[in-house]
C-alpha atoms as a PDB file:
ATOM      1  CA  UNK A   1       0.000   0.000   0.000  1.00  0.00           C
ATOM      2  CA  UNK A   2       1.302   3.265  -1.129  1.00  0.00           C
ATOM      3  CA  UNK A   3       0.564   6.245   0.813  1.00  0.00           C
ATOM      4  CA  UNK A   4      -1.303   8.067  -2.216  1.00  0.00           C
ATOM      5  CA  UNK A   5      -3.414   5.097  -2.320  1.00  0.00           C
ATOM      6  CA  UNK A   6      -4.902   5.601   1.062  1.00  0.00           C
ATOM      7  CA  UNK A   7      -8.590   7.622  -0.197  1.00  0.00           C
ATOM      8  CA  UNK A   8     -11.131   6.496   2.609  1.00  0.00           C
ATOM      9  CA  UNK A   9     -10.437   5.843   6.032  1.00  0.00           C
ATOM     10  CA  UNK A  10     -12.100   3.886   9.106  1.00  0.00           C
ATOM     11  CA  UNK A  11     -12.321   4.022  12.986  1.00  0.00           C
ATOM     12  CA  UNK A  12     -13.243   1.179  14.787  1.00  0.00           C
ATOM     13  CA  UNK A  13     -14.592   1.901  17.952  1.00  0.00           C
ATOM     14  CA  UNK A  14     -15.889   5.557  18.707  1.00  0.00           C
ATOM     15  CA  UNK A  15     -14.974   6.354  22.132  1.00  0.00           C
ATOM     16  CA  UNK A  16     -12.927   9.156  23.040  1.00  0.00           C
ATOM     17  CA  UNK A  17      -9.698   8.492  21.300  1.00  0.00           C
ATOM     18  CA  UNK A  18     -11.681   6.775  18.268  1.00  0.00           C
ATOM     19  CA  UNK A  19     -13.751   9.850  17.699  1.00  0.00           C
ATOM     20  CA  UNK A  20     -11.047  12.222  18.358  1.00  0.00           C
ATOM     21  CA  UNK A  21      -8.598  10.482  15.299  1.00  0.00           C
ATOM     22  CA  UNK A  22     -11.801  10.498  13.259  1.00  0.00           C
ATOM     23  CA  UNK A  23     -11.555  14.372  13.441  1.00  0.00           C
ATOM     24  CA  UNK A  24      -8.151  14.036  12.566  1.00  0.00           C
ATOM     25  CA  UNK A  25      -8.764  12.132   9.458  1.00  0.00           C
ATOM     26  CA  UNK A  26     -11.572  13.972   8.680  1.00  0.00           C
ATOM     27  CA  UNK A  27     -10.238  17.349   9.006  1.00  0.00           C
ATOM     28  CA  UNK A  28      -7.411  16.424   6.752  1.00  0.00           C
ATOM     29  CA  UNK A  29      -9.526  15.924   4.181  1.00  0.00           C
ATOM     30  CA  UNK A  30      -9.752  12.109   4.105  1.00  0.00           C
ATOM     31  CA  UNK A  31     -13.907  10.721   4.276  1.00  0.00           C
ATOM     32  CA  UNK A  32     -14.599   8.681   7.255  1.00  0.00           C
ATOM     33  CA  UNK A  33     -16.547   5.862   8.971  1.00  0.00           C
ATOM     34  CA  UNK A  34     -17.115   5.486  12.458  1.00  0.00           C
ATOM     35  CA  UNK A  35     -18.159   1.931  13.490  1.00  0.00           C
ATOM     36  CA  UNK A  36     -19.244   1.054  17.254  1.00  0.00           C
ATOM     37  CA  UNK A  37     -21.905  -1.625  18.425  1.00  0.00           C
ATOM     38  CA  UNK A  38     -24.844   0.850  18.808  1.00  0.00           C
ATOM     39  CA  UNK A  39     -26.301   3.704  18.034  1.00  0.00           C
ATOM     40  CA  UNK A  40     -26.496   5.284  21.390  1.00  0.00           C
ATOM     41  CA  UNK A  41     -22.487   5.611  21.162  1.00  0.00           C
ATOM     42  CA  UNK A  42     -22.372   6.445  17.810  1.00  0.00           C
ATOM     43  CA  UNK A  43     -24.522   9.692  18.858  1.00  0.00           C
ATOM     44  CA  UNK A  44     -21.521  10.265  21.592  1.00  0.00           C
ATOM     45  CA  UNK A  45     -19.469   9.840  19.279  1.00  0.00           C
ATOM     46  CA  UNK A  46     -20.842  12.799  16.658  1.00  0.00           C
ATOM     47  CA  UNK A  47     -21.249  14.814  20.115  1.00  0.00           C
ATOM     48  CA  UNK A  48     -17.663  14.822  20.919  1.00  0.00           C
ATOM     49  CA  UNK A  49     -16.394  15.189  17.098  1.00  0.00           C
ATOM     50  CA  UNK A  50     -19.100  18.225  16.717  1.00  0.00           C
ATOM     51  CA  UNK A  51     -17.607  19.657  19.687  1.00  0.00           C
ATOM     52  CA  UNK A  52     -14.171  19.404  18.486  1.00  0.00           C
ATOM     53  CA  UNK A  53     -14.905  21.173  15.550  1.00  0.00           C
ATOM     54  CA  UNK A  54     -16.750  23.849  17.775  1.00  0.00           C
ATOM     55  CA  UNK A  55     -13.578  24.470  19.847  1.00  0.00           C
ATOM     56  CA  UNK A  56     -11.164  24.568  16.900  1.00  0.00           C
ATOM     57  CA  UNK A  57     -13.084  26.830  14.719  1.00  0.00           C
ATOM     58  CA  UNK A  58     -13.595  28.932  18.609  1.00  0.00           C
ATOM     59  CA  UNK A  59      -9.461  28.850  18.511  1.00  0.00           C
ATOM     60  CA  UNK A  60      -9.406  29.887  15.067  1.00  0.00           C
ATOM     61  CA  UNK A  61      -7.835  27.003  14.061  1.00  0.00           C
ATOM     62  CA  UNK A  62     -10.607  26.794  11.690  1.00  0.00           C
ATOM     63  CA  UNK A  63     -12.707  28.650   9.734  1.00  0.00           C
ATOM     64  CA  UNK A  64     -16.891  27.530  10.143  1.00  0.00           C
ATOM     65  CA  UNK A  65     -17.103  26.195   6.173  1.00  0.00           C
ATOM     66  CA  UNK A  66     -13.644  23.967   7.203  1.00  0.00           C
ATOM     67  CA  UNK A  67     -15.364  22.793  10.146  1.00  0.00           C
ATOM     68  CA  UNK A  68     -18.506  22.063   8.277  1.00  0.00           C
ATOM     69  CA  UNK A  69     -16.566  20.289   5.457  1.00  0.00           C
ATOM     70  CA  UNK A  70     -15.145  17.832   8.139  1.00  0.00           C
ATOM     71  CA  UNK A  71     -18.607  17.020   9.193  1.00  0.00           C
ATOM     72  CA  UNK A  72     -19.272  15.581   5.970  1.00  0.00           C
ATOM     73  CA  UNK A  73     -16.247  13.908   5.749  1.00  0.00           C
ATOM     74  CA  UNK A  74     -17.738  11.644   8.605  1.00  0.00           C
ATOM     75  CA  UNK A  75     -20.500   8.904   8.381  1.00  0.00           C
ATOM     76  CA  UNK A  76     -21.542   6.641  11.404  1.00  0.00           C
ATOM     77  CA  UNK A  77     -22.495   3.000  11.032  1.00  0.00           C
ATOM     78  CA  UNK A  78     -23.187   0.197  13.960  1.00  0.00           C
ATOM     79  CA  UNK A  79     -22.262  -2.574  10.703  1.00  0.00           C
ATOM     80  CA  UNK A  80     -18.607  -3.445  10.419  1.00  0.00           C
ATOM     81  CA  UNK A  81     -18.769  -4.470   6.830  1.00  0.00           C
ATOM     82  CA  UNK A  82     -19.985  -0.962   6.005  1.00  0.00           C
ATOM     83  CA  UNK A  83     -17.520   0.511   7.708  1.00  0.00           C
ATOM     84  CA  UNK A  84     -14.383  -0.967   6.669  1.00  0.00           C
ATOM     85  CA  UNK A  85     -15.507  -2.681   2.620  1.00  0.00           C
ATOM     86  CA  UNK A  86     -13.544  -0.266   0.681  1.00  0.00           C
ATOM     87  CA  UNK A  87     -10.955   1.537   2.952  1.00  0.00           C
ATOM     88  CA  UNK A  88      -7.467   1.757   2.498  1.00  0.00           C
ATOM     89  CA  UNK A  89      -6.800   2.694   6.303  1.00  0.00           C
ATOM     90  CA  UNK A  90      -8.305   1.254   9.401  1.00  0.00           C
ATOM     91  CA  UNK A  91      -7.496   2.858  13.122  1.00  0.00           C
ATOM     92  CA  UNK A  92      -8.638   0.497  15.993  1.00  0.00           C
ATOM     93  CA  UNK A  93      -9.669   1.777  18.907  1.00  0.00           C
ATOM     94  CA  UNK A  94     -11.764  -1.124  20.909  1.00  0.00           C
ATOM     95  CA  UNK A  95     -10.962  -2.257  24.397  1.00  0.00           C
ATOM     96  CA  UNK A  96      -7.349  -2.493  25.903  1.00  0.00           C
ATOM     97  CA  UNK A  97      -7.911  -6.411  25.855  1.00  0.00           C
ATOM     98  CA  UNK A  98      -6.207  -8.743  23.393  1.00  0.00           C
ATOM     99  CA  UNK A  99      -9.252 -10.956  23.204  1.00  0.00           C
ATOM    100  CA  UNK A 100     -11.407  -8.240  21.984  1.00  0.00           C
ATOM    101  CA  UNK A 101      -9.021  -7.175  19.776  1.00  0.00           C
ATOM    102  CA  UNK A 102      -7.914 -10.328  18.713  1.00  0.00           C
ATOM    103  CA  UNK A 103     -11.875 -10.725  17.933  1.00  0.00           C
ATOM    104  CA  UNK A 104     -11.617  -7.280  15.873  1.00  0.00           C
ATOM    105  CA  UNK A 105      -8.809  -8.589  14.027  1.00  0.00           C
ATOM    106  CA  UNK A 106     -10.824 -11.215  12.490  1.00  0.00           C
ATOM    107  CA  UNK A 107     -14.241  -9.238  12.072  1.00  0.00           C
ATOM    108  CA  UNK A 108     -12.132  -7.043   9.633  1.00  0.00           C
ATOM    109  CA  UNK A 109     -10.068  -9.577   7.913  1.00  0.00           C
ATOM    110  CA  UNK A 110     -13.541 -10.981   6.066  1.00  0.00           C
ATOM    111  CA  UNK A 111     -14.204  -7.516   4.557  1.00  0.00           C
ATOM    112  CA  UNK A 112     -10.651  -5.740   3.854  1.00  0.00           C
ATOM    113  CA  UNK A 113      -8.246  -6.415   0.706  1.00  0.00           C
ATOM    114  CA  UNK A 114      -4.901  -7.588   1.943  1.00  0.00           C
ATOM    115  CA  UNK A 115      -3.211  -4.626   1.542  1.00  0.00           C
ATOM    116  CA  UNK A 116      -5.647  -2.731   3.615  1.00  0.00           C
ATOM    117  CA  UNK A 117      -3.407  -0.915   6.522  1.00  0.00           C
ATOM    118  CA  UNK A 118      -4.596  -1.511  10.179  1.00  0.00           C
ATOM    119  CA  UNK A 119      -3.514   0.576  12.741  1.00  0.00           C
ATOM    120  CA  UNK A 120      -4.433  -0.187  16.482  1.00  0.00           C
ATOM    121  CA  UNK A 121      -4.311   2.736  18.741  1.00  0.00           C
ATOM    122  CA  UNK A 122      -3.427   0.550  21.757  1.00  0.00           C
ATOM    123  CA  UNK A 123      -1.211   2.337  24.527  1.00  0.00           C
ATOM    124  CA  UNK A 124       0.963  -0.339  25.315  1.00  0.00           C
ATOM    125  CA  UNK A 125       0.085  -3.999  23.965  1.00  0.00           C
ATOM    126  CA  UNK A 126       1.993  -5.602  21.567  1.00  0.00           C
ATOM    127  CA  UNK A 127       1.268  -5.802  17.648  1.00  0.00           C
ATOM    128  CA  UNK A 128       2.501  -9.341  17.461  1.00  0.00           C
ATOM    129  CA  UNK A 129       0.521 -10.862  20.114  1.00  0.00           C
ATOM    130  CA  UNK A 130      -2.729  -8.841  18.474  1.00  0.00           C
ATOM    131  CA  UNK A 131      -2.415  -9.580  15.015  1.00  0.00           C
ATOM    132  CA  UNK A 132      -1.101 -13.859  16.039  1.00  0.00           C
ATOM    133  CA  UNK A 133      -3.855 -15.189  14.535  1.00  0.00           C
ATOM    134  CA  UNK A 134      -4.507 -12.986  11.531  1.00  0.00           C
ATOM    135  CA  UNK A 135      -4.002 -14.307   7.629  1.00  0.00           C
ATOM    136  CA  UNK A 136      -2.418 -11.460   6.977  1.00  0.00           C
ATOM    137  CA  UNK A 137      -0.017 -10.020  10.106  1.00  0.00           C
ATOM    138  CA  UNK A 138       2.437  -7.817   7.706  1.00  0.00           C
ATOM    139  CA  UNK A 139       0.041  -5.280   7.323  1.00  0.00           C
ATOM    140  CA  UNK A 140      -1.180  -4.589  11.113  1.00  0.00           C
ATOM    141  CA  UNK A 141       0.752  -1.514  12.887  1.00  0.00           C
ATOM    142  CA  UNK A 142       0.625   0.440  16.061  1.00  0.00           C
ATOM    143  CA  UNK A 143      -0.349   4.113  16.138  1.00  0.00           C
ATOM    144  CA  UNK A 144      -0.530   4.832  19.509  1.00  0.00           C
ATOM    145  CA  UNK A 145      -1.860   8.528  20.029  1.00  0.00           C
ATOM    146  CA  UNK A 146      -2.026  10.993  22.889  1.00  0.00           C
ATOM    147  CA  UNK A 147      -5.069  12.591  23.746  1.00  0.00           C
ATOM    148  CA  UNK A 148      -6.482  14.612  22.450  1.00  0.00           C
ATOM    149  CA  UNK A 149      -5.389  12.856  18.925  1.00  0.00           C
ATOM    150  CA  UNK A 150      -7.149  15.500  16.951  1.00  0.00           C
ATOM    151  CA  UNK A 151      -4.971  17.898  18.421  1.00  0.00           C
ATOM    152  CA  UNK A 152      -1.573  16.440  20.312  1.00  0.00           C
ATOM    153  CA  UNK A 153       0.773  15.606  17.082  1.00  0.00           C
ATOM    154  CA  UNK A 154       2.465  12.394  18.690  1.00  0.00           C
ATOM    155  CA  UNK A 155       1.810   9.256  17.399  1.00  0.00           C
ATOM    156  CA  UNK A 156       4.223   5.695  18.167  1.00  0.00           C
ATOM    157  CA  UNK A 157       4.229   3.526  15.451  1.00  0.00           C
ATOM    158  CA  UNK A 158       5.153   0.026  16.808  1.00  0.00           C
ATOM    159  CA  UNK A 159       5.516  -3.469  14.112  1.00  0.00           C
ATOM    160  CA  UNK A 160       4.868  -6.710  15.191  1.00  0.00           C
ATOM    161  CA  UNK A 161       6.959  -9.826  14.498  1.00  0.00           C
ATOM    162  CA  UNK A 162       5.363  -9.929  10.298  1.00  0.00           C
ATOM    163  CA  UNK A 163       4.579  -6.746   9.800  1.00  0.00           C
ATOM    164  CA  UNK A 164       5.772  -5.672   6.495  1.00  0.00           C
ATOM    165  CA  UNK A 165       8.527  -2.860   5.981  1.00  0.00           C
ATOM    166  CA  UNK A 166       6.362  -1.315   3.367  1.00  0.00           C
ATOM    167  CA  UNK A 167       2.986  -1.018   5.996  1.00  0.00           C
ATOM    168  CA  UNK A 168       5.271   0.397   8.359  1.00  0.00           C
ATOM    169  CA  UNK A 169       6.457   3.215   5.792  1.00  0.00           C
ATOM    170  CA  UNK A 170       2.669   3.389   4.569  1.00  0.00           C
ATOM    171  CA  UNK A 171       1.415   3.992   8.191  1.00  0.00           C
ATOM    172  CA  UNK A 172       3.975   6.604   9.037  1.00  0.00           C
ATOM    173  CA  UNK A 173       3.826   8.646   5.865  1.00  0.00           C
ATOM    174  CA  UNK A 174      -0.147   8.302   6.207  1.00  0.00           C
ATOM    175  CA  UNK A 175       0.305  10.065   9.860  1.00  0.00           C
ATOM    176  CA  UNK A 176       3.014  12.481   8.671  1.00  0.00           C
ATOM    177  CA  UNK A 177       0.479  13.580   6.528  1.00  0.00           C
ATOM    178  CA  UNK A 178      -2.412  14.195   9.318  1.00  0.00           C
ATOM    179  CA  UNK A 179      -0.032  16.097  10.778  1.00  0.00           C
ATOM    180  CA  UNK A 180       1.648  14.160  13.402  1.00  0.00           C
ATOM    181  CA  UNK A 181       4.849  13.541  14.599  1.00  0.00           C
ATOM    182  CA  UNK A 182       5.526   9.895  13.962  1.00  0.00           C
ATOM    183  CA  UNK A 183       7.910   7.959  15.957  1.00  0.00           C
ATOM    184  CA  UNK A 184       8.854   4.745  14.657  1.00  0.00           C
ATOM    185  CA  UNK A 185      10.090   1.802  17.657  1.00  0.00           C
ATOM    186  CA  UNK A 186      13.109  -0.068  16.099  1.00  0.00           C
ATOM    187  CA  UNK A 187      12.060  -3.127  18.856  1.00  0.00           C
ATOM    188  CA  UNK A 188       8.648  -3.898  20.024  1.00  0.00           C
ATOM    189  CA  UNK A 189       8.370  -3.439  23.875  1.00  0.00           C
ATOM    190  CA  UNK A 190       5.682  -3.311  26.569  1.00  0.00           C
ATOM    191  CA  UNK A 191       4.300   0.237  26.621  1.00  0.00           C
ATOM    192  CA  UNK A 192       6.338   2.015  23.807  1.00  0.00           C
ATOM    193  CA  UNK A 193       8.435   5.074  24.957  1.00  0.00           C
ATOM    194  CA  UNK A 194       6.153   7.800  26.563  1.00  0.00           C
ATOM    195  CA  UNK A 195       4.415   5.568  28.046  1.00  0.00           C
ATOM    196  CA  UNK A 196       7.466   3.984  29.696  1.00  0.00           C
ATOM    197  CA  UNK A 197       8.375   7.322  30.557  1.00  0.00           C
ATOM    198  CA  UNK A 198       5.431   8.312  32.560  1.00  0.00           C
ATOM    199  CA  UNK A 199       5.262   5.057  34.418  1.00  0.00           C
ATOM    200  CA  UNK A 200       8.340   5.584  35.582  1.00  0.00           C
ATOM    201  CA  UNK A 201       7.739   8.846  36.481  1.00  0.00           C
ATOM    202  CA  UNK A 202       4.696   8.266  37.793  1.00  0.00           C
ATOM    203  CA  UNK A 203       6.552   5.514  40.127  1.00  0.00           C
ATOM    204  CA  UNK A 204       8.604   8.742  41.865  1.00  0.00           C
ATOM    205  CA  UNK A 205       5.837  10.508  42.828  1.00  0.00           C
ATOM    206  CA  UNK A 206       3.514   8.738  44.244  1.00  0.00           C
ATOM    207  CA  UNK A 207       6.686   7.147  46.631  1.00  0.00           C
ATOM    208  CA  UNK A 208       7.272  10.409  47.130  1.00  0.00           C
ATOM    209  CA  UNK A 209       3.531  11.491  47.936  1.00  0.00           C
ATOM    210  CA  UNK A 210       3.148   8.220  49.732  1.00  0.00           C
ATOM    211  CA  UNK A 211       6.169   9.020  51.975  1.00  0.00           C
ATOM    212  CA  UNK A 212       4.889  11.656  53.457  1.00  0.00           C
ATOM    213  CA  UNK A 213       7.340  14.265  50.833  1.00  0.00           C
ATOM    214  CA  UNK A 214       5.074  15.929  49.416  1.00  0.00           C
ATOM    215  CA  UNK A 215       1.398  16.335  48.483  1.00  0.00           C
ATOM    216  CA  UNK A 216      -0.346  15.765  44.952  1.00  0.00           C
ATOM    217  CA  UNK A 217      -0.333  19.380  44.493  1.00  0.00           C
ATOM    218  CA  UNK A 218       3.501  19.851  45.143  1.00  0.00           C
ATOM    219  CA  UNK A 219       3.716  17.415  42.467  1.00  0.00           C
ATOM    220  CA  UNK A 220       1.569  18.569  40.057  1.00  0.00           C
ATOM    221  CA  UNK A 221       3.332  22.156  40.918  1.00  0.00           C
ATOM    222  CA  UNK A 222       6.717  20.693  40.880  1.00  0.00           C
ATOM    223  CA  UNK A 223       6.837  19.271  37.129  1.00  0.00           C
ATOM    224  CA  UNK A 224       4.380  22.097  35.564  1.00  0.00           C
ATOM    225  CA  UNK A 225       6.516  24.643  36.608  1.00  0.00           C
ATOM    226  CA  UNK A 226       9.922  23.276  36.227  1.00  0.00           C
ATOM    227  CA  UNK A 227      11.012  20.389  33.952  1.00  0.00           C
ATOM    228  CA  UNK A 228       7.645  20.391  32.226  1.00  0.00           C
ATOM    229  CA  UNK A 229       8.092  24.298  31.021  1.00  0.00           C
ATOM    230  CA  UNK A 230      10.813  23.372  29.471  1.00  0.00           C
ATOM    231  CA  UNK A 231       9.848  19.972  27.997  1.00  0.00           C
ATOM    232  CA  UNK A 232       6.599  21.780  26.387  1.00  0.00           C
ATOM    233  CA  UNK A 233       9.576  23.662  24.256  1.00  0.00           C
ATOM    234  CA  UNK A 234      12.456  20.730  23.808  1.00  0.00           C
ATOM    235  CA  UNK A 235      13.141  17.435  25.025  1.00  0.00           C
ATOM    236  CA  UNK A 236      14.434  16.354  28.218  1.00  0.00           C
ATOM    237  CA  UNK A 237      18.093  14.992  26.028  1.00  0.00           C
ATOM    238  CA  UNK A 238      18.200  18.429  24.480  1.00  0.00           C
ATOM    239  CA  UNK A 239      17.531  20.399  27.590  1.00  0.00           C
ATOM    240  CA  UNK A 240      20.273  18.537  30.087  1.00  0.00           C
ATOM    241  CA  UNK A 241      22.562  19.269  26.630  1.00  0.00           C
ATOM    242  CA  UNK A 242      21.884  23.047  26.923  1.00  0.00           C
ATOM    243  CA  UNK A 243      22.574  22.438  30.742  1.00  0.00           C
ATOM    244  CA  UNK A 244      26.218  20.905  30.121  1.00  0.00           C
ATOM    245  CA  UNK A 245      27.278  24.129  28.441  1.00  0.00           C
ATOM    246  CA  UNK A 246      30.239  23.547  26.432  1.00  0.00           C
ATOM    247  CA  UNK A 247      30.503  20.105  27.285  1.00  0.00           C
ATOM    248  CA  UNK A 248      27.151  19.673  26.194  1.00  0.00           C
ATOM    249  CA  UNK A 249      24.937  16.516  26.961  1.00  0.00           C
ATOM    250  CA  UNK A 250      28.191  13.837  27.442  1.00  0.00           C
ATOM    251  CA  UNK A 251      29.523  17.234  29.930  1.00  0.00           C
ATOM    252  CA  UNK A 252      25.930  17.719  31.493  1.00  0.00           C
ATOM    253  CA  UNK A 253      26.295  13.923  32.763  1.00  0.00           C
ATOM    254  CA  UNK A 254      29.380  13.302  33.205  1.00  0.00           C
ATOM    255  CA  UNK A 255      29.435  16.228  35.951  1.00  0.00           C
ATOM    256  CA  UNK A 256      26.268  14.655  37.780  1.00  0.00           C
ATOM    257  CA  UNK A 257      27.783  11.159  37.873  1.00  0.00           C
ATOM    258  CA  UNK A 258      28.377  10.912  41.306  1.00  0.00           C
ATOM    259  CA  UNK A 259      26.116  12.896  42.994  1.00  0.00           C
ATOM    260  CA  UNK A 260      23.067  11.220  40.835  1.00  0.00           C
ATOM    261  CA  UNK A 261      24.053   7.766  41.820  1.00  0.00           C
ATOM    262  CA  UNK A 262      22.806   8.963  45.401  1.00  0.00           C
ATOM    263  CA  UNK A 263      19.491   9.815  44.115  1.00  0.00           C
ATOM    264  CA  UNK A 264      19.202   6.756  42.074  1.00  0.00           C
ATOM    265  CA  UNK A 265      19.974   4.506  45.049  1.00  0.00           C
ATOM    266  CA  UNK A 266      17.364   5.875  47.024  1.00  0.00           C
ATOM    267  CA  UNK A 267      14.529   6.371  44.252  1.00  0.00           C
ATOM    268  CA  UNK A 268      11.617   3.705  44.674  1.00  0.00           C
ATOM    269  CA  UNK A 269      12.229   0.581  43.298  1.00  0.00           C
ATOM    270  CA  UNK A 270       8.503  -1.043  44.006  1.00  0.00           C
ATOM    271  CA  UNK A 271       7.578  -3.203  40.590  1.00  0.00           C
ATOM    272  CA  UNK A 272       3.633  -2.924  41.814  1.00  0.00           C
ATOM    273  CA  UNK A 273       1.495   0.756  42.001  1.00  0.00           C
ATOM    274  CA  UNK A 274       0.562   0.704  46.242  1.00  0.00           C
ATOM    275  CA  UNK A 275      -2.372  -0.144  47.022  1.00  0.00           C
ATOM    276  CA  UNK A 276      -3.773   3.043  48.756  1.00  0.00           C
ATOM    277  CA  UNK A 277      -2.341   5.388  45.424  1.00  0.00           C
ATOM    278  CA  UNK A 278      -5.539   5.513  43.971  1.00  0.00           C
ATOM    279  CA  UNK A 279      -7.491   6.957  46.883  1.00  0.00           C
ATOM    280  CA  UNK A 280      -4.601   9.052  47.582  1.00  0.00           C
ATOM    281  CA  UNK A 281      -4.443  10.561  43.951  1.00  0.00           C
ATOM    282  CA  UNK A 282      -8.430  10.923  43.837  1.00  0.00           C
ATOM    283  CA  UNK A 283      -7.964  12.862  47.082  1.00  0.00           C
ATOM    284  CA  UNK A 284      -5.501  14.515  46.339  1.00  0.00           C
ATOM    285  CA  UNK A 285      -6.623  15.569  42.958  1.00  0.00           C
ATOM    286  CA  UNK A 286     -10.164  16.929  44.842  1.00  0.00           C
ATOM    287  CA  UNK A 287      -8.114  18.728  47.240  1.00  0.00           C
ATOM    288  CA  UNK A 288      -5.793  20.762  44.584  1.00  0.00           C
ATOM    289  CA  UNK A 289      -8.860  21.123  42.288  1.00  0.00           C
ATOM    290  CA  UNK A 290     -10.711  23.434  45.358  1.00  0.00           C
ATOM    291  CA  UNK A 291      -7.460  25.529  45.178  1.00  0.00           C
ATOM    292  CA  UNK A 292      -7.817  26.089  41.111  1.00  0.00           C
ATOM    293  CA  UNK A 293      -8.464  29.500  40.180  1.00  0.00           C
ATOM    294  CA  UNK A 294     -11.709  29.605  37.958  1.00  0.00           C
ATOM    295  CA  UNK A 295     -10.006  31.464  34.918  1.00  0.00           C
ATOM    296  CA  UNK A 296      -8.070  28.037  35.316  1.00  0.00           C
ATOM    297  CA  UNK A 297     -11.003  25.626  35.585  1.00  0.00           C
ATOM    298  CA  UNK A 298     -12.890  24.302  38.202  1.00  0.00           C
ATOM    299  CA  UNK A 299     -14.216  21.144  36.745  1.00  0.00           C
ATOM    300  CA  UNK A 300     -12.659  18.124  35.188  1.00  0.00           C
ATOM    301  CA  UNK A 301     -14.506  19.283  31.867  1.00  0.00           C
ATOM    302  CA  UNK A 302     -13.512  23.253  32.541  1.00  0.00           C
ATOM    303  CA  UNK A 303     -10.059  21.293  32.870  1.00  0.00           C
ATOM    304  CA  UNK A 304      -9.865  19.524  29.792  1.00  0.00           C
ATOM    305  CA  UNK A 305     -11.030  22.832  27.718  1.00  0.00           C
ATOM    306  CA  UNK A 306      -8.485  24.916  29.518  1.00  0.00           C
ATOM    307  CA  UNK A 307      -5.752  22.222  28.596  1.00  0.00           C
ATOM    308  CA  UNK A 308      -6.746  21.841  25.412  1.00  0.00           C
ATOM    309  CA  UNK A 309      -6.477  25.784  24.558  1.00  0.00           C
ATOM    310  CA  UNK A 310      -3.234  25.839  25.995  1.00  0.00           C
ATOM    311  CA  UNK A 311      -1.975  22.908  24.050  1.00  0.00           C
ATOM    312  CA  UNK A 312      -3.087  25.276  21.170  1.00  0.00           C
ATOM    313  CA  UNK A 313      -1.413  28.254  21.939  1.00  0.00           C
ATOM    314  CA  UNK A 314       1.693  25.750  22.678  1.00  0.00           C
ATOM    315  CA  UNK A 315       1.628  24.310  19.195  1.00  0.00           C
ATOM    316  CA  UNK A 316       1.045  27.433  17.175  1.00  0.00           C
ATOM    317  CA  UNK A 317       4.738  28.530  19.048  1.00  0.00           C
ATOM    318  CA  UNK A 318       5.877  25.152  17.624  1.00  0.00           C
ATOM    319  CA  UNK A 319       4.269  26.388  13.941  1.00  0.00           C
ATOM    320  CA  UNK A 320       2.146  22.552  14.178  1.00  0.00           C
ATOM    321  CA  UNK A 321      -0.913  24.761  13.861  1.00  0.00           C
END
């Protein structure tokens, strides 16, 4: 499959990362179906993508006949077959269970062509293990998105075990195209990279907040005003480069040898999330929330629009929008 080739596109499942990547697809111009079991979240679904539009055309990201043009770039359909007959690109988005996705794999396998790319948007299983019993394996990929997909540009791209060179090439040129920033995993692993990378960060602070340290707040605080300023601009490599001066990144580590080996030893080490974290989070979360100016938000859905305006304003300094 060549990208040029790719004229109608597919999500399978219409939750909020399936509906979000259909407003991807469909604001790039590309027509496409939304499949889900029933109707009732198929009407979700049109909810959240007409809402989308709404807040991008508010941000002036788009203009109202661009936003109406996506709308008709999307159709809705609780039959598989219709769906996904005469695509050249499917995105998965069911359940993070191999079984059902395993199951999804062979529902689309009677009504695709062979070349037919298939993308799941799973955030950490592996491509292999979902695609083991499918006739055709070389052409399933990961695209594994962050949300909002309609707006956040990353996207992993993980191969299985059989999945073709050319499907891998087709997939990211397809994304590159959306808009994203593809990033292509040279080994298939357990929770690709950013995902690794938040667990493991994740894993400090709440021993930290567990410990008695600090609070969720101080946390939240901690990284949104400090490393994570930074990180919205460049990467943590680049930024500890910048630190090392002259010396650069191999200078910038080289210098914190020693002392860092002091933090290391004493960082948590637990392979298992505690028990108590999620009530401590949850509280913690409703405690920092009462301290939220309302400018900022005050509740998770004033949250998500404030975040998502500020990931605008973020990208338009990175020219992505």
């Amino acid at each position: 499959m060549k990208i040029g080739m790719i004229r109608q596109t597919a999500c399978i499942g219409s939750g909020v990362i399936g509906s979000s990547w259909a407003t991807n697809f469909a604001l790039r111009g590309y027509p496409v179906c939304i499949y889900d079991i029933n109707q009732d979240q198929l009407k979700v679904a049109k909810k959240n993508i007409d809402n989308n539009l709404i807040f991008l055309t508010n941000e002036n990201i788009l203009t109202k006949q661009e936003a109406e043009q996506a709308q008709e770039n999307v159709t809705y359909t609780v039959k598989i077959d219709e769906a996904i007959r005469d695509v050249q690109f499917i995105q998965e988005s069911g359940p993070e269970k191999y079984e059902i996705k395993r199951a999804l794999v062979s529902e689309i396998e009677k009504y695709t062509s062979a070349d037919t790319i298939v993308a799941s948007s799973t955030s950490g299983l592996l491509i292999s293990e979902i695609a083991r019993e499918a006739k055709h394996p070389e052409r399933f990929v990961g695209g594994h998105p962050y949300n909002p997909p309609h707006i956040i540009p990353l996207v992993e791209i993980t191969k299985g075990e059989k999945t073709s060179d050319d499907s891998l090439k087709c997939a990211y040129d397809f994304y590159a195209r959306l808009g994203k920033e593809p990033v292509i995993l040279r080994k298939e692993t357990l929770g690709f990279i950013a995902n690794r990378l938040q667990l493991a960060l994740a894993r400090e602070f709440m021993d930290l907040i567990i410990s008695g340290v600090c609070t969720v707040e101080d946390v939240d605080k901690a990284l949104l005003f400090g490393p994570g300023l930074r990180m919205a601009i460049i990467g943590p490599i680049l930024t500890m480069h910048l630190a090392g001066g002259a010396g650069g990144a191999k200078g910038f580590y080289t210098a914190i040898r020693d002392s860092s080996q002091l933090w290391l030893n004493d960082m948590a080490h637990w392979t298992t999330i505690p028990d108590e974290w999620p009530e401590v989070a949850h509280e913690g979360v409703l405690k920092a929330i009462e301290h939220r100016s309302a400018e900022f938000g005050k509740t998770s859905e004033e949250i998500a629009e404030f975040r998502d305006s500020m990931l605008i304003k973020i990208l338009k300094l990175h020219k992505k929008l």
